[in-house]
C-alpha atoms as a PDB file:
ATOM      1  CA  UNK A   1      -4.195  67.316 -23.355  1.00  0.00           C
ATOM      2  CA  UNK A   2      -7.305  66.095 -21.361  1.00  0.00           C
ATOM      3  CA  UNK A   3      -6.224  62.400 -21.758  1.00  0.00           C
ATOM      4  CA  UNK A   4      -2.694  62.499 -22.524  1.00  0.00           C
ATOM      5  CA  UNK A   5       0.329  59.837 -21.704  1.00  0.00           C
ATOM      6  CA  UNK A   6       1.068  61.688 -18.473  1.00  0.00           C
ATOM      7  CA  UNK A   7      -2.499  62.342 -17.017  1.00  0.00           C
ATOM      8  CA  UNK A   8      -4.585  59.824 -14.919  1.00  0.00           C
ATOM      9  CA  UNK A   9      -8.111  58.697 -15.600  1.00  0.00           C
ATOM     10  CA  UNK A  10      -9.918  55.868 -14.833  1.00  0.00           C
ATOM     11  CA  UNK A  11     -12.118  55.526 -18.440  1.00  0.00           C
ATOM     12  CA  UNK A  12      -8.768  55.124 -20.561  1.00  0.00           C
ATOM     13  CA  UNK A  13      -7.732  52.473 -17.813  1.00  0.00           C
ATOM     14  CA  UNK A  14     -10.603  50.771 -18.482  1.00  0.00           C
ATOM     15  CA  UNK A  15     -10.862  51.276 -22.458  1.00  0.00           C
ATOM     16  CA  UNK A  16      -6.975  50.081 -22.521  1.00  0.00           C
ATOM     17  CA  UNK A  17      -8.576  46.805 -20.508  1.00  0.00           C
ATOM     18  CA  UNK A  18     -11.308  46.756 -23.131  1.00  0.00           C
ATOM     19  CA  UNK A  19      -8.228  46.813 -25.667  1.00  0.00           C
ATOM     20  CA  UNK A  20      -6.817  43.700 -24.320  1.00  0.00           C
ATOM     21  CA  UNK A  21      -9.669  42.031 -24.575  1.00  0.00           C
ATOM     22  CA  UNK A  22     -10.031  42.743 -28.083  1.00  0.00           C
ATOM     23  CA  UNK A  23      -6.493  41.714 -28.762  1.00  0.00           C
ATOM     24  CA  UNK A  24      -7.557  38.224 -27.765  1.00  0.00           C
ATOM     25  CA  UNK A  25     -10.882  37.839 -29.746  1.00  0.00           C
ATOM     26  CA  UNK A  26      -8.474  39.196 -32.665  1.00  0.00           C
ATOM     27  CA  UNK A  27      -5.892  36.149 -31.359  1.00  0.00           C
ATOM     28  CA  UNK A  28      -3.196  37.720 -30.443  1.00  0.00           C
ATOM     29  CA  UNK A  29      -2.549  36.919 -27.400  1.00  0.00           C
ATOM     30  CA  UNK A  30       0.994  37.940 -26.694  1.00  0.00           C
ATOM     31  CA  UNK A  31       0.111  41.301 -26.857  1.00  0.00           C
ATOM     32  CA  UNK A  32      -3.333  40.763 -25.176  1.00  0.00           C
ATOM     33  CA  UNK A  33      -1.436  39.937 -22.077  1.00  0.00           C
ATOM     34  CA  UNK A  34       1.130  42.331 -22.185  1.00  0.00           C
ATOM     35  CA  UNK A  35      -1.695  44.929 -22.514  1.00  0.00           C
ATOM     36  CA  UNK A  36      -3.700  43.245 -19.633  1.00  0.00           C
ATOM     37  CA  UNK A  37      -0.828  43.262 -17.504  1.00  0.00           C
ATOM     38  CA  UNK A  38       0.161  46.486 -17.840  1.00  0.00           C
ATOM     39  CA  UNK A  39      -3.371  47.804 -17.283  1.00  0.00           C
ATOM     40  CA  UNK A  40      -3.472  45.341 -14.085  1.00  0.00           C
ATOM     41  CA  UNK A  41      -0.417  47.036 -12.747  1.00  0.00           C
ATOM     42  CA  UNK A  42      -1.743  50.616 -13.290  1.00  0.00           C
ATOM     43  CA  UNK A  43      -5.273  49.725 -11.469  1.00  0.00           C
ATOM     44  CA  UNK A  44      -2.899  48.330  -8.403  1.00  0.00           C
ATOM     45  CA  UNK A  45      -0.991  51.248  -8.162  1.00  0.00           C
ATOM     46  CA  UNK A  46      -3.722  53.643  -8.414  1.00  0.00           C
ATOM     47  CA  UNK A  47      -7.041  52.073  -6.941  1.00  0.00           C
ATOM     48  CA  UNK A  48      -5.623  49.636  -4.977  1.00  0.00           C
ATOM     49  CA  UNK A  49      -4.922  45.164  -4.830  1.00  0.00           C
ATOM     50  CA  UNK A  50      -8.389  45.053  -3.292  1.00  0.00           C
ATOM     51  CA  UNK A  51     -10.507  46.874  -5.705  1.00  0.00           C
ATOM     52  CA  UNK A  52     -12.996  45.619  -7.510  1.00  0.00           C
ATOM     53  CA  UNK A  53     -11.717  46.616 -10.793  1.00  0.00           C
ATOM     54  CA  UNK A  54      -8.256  45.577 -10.240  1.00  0.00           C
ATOM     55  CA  UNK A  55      -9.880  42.344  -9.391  1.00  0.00           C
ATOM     56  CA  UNK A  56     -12.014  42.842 -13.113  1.00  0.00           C
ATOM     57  CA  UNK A  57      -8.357  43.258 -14.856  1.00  0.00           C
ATOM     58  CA  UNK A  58      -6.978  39.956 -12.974  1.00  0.00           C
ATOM     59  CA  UNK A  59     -10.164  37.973 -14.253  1.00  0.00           C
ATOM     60  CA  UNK A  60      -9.682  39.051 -17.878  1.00  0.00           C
ATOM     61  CA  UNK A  61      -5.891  38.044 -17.703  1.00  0.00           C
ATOM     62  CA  UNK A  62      -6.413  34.811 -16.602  1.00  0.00           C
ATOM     63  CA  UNK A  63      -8.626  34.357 -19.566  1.00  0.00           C
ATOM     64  CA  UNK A  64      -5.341  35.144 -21.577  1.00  0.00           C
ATOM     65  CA  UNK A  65      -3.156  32.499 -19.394  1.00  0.00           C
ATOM     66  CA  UNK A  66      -5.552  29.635 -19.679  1.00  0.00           C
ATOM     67  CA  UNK A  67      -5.276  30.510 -23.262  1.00  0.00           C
ATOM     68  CA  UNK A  68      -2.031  30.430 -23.129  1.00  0.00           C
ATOM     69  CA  UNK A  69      -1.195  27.181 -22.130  1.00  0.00           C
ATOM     70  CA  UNK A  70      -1.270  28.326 -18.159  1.00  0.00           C
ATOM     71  CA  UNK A  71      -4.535  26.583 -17.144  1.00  0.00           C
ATOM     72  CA  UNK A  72      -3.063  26.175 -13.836  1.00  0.00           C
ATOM     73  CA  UNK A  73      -1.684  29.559 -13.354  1.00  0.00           C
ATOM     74  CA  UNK A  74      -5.369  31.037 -14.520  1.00  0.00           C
ATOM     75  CA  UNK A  75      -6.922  28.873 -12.208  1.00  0.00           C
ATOM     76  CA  UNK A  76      -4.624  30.206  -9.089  1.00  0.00           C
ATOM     77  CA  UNK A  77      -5.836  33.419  -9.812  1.00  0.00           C
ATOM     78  CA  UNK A  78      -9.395  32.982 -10.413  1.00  0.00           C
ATOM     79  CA  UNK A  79      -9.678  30.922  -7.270  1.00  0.00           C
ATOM     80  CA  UNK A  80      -8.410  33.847  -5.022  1.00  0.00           C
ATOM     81  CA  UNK A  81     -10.112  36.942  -7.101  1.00  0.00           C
ATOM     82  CA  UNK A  82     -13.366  34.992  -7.022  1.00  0.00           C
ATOM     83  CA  UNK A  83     -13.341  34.296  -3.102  1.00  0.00           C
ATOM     84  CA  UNK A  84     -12.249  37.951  -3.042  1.00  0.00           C
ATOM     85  CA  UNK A  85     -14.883  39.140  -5.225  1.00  0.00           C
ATOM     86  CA  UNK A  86     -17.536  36.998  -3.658  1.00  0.00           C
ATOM     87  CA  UNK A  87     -16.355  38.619   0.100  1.00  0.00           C
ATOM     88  CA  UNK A  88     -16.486  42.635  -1.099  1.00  0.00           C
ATOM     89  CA  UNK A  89     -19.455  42.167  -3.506  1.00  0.00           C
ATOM     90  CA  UNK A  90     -21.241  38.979  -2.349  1.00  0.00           C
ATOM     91  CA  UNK A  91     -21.573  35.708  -4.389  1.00  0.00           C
ATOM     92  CA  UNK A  92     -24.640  37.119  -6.827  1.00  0.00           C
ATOM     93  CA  UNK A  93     -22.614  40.068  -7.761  1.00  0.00           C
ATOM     94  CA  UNK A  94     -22.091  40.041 -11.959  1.00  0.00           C
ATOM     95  CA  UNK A  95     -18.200  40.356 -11.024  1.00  0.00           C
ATOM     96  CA  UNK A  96     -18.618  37.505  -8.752  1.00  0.00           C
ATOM     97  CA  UNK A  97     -20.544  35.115 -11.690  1.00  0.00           C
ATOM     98  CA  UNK A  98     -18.245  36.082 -14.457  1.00  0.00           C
ATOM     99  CA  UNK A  99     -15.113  34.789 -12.547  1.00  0.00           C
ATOM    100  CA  UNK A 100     -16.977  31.877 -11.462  1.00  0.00           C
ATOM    101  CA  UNK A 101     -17.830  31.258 -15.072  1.00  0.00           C
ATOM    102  CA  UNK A 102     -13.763  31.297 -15.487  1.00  0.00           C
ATOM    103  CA  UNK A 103     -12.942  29.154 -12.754  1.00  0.00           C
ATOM    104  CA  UNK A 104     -15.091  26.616 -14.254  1.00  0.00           C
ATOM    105  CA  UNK A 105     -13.225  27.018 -17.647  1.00  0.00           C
ATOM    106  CA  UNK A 106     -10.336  26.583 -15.880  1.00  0.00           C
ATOM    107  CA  UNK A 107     -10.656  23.494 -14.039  1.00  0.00           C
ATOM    108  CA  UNK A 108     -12.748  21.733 -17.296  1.00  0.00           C
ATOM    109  CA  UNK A 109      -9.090  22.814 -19.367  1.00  0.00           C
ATOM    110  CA  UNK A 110      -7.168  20.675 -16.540  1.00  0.00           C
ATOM    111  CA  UNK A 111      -9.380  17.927 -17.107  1.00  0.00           C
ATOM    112  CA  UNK A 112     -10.863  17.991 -13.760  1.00  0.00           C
ATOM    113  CA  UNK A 113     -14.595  17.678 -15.495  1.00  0.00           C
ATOM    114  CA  UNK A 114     -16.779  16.916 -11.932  1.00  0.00           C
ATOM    115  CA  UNK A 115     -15.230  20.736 -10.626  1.00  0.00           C
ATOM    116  CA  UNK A 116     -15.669  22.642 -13.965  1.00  0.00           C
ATOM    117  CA  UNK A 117     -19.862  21.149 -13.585  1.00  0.00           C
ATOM    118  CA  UNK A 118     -20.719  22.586 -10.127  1.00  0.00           C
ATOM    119  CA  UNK A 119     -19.140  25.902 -10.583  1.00  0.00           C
ATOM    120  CA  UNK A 120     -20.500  25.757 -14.003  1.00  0.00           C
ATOM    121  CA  UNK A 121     -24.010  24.861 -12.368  1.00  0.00           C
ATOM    122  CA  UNK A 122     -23.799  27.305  -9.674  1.00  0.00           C
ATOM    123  CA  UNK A 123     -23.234  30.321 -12.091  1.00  0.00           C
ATOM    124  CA  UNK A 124     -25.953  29.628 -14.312  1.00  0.00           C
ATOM    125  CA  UNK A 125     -28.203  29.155 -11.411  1.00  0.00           C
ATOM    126  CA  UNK A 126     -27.201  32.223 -10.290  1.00  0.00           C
ATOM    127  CA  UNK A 127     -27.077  33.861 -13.645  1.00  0.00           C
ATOM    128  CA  UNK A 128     -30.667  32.548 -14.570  1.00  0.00           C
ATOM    129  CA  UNK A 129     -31.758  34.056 -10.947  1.00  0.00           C
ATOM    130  CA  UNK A 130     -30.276  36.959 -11.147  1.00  0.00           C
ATOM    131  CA  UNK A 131     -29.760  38.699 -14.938  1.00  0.00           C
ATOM    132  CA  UNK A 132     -32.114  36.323 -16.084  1.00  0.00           C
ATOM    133  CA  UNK A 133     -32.479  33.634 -18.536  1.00  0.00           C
ATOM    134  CA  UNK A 134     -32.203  35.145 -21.878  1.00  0.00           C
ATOM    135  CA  UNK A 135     -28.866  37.575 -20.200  1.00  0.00           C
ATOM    136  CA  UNK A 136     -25.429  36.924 -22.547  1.00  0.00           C
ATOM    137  CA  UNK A 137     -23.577  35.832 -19.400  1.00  0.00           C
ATOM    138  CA  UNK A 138     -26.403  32.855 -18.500  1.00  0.00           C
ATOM    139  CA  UNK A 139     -26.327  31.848 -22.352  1.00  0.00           C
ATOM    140  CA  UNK A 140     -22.005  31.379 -21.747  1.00  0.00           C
ATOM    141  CA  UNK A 141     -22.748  29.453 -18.618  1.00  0.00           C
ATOM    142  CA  UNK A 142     -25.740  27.356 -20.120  1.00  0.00           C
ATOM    143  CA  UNK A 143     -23.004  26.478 -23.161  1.00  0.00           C
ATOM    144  CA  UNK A 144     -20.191  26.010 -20.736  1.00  0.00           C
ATOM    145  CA  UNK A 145     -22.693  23.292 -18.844  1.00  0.00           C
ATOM    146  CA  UNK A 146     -23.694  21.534 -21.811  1.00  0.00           C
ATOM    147  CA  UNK A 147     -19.741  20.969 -22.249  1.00  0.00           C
ATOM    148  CA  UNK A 148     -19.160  19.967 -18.892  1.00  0.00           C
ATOM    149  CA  UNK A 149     -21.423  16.783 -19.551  1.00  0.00           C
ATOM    150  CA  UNK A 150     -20.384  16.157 -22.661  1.00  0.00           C
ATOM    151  CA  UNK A 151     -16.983  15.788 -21.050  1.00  0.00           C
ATOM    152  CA  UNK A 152     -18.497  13.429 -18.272  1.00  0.00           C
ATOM    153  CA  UNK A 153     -20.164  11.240 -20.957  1.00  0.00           C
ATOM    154  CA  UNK A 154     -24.146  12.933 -20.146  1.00  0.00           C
ATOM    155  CA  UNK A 155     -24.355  12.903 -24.084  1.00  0.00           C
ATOM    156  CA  UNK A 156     -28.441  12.487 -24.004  1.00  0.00           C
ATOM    157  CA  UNK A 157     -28.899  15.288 -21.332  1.00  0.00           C
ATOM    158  CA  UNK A 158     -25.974  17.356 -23.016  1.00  0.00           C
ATOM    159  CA  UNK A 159     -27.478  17.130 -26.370  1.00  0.00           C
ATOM    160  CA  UNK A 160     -30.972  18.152 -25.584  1.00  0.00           C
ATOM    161  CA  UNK A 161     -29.642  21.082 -23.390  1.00  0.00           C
ATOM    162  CA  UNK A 162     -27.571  22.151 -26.865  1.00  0.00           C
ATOM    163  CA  UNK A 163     -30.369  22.470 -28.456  1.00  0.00           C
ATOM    164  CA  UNK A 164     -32.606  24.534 -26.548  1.00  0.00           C
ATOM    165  CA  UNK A 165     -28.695  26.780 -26.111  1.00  0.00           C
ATOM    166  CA  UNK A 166     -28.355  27.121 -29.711  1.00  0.00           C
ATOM    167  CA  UNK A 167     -31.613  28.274 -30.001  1.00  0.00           C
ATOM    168  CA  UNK A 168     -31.277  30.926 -27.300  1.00  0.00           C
ATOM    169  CA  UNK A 169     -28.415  32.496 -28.916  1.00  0.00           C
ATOM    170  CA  UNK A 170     -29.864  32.965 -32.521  1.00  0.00           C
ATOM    171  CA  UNK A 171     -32.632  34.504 -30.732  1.00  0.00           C
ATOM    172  CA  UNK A 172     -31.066  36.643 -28.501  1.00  0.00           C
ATOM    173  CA  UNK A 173     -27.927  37.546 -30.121  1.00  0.00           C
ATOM    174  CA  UNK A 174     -28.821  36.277 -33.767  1.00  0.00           C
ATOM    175  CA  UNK A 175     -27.007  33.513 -35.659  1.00  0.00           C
ATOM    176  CA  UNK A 176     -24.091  36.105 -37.300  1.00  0.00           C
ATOM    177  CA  UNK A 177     -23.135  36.968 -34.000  1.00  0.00           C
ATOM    178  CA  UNK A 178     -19.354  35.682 -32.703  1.00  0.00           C
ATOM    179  CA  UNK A 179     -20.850  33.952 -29.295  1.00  0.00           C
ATOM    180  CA  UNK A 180     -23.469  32.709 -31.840  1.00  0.00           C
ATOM    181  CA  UNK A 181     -20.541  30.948 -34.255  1.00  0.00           C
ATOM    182  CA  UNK A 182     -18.677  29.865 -31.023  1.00  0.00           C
ATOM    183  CA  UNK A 183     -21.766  28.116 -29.834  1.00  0.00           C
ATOM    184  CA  UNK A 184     -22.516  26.160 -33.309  1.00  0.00           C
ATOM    185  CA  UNK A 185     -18.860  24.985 -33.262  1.00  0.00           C
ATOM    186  CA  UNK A 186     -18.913  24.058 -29.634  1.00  0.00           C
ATOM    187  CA  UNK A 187     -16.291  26.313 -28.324  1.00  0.00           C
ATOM    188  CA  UNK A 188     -16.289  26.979 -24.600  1.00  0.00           C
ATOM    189  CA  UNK A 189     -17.164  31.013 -23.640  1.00  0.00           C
ATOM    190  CA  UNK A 190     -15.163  32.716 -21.832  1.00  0.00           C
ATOM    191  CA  UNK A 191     -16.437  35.740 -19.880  1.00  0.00           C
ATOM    192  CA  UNK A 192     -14.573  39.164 -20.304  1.00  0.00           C
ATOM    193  CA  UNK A 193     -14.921  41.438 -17.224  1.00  0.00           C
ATOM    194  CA  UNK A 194     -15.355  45.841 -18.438  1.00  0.00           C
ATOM    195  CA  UNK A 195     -15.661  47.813 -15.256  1.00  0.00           C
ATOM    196  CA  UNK A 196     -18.429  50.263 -14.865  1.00  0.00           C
ATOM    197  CA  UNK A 197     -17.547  54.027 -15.701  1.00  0.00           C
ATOM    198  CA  UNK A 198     -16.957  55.887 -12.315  1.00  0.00           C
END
C-alpha cells in the first residue's frame, strides 16, 4: 500500500491539513481541530517545530481557536508563527501575509480595533505589492480593512472601500462563489494556509 496508515508521506500530511480546513468551512469545528492538531503533531515530529509547514498547520489551527471562542489563545500563536515565519521566509513571503492576515483577525475579535487596522493595512499593502491587486488573499485583506474601520467608526471611507471590494470579488471570483457570499454579508475572511507539494 503506497499510502497506507503505516507509511510516511508528506502529500497525505498535507491533504489531511487540507481536510481540516474543510471541516471548518463545513462548521464543524470540533473535529476541524482535532484533525488540525493531529496533523500539527505529525509535521513536528517529522519535519521539524521550525518548518515552514509545521508553521502552515499552526496558522490554520488558530483559525479554528479564534473560532472557537480562543481569540486569545489564536492570537498567542499567530504572534510567534508570524515573527517566525517573517525571520525564515522574510515579511513578503505568502506564508508570512496569510498569518498576518490572521493576526489581524485576531486582535479585531478581542476588540482591540486600532491593532487589527495596521496589520490589516500592512498585509494588503503587501498583498497588493506583491500577488497583486486582483490575488484572493489581497481581496480577504481589502474586506478585512473595510471591517477594521467600520469597527473604528470610518463609516464614509469604509463604505466606499466596500464597494469597490464587492465589486472585485464578483469579478474575480464571481458572485456564487463562498468568499463572494461572505463578502455581501460582511463576514470577516480568514486565510487558510496549504503547503506547497515537495
Amino acid at each position: 500500500m503506497r499510502y497506507g496508515q503505516d507509511s510516511f508521506n508528506y502529500n497525505v500530511m498535507a491533504c489531511e491539513l487540507g481536510r481540516s480546513i474543510d471541516l471548518r468551512h463545513a462548521g464543524d469545528l470540533r473535529q476541524a481541530k482535532e484533525v488540525g492538531q493531529d496533523v500539527l503533531e505529525q509535521y513536528r515530529d517529522r519535519m521539524g517545530e521550525k518548518h515552514p509547514y509545521t508553521k502552515c498547520a499552526e496558522v490554520d489551527l488558530a483559525v479554528i481557536l479564534r473560532l472557537l471562542g480562543d481569540p486569545s489563545g489564536a492570537r498567542a500563536v499567530n504572534e510567534r508563527v508570524l515573527e517566525q515565519l517573517r525571520a525564515a521566509l522574510g515579511p513578503d513571503h505568502v506564508y508570512a501575509i496569510l498569518a498576518c492576515i490572521n493576526l489581524a483577525s485576531d486582535h479585531a475579535a478581542l476588540g482591540e480595533a486600532e491593532a487589527a487596522l495596521a496589520l490589516t493595512t500592512e498585509a494588503l499593502e503587501r498583498c497588493q505589492r506583491d500577488l497583486g491587486v486582483d490575488h484572493p488573499t489581497a481581496l480577504a485583506a481589502s474586506m478585512n480593512l473595510v471591517l477594521d474601520l467600520r469597527s473604528l467608526g470610518r463609516g464614509p471611507e469604509a463604505e466606499k472601500r466596500y464597494a469597490d471590494v464587492l465589486a472585485q470579488y464578483r469579478k474575480v471570483l464571481g458572485a456564487d462563489h463562498p468568499a463572494t457570499i461572505n463578502a455581501t454579508k460582511g463576514i470577516r475572511a480568514d486565510c487558510d494556509i496549504d503547503p506547497l507539494p515537495l
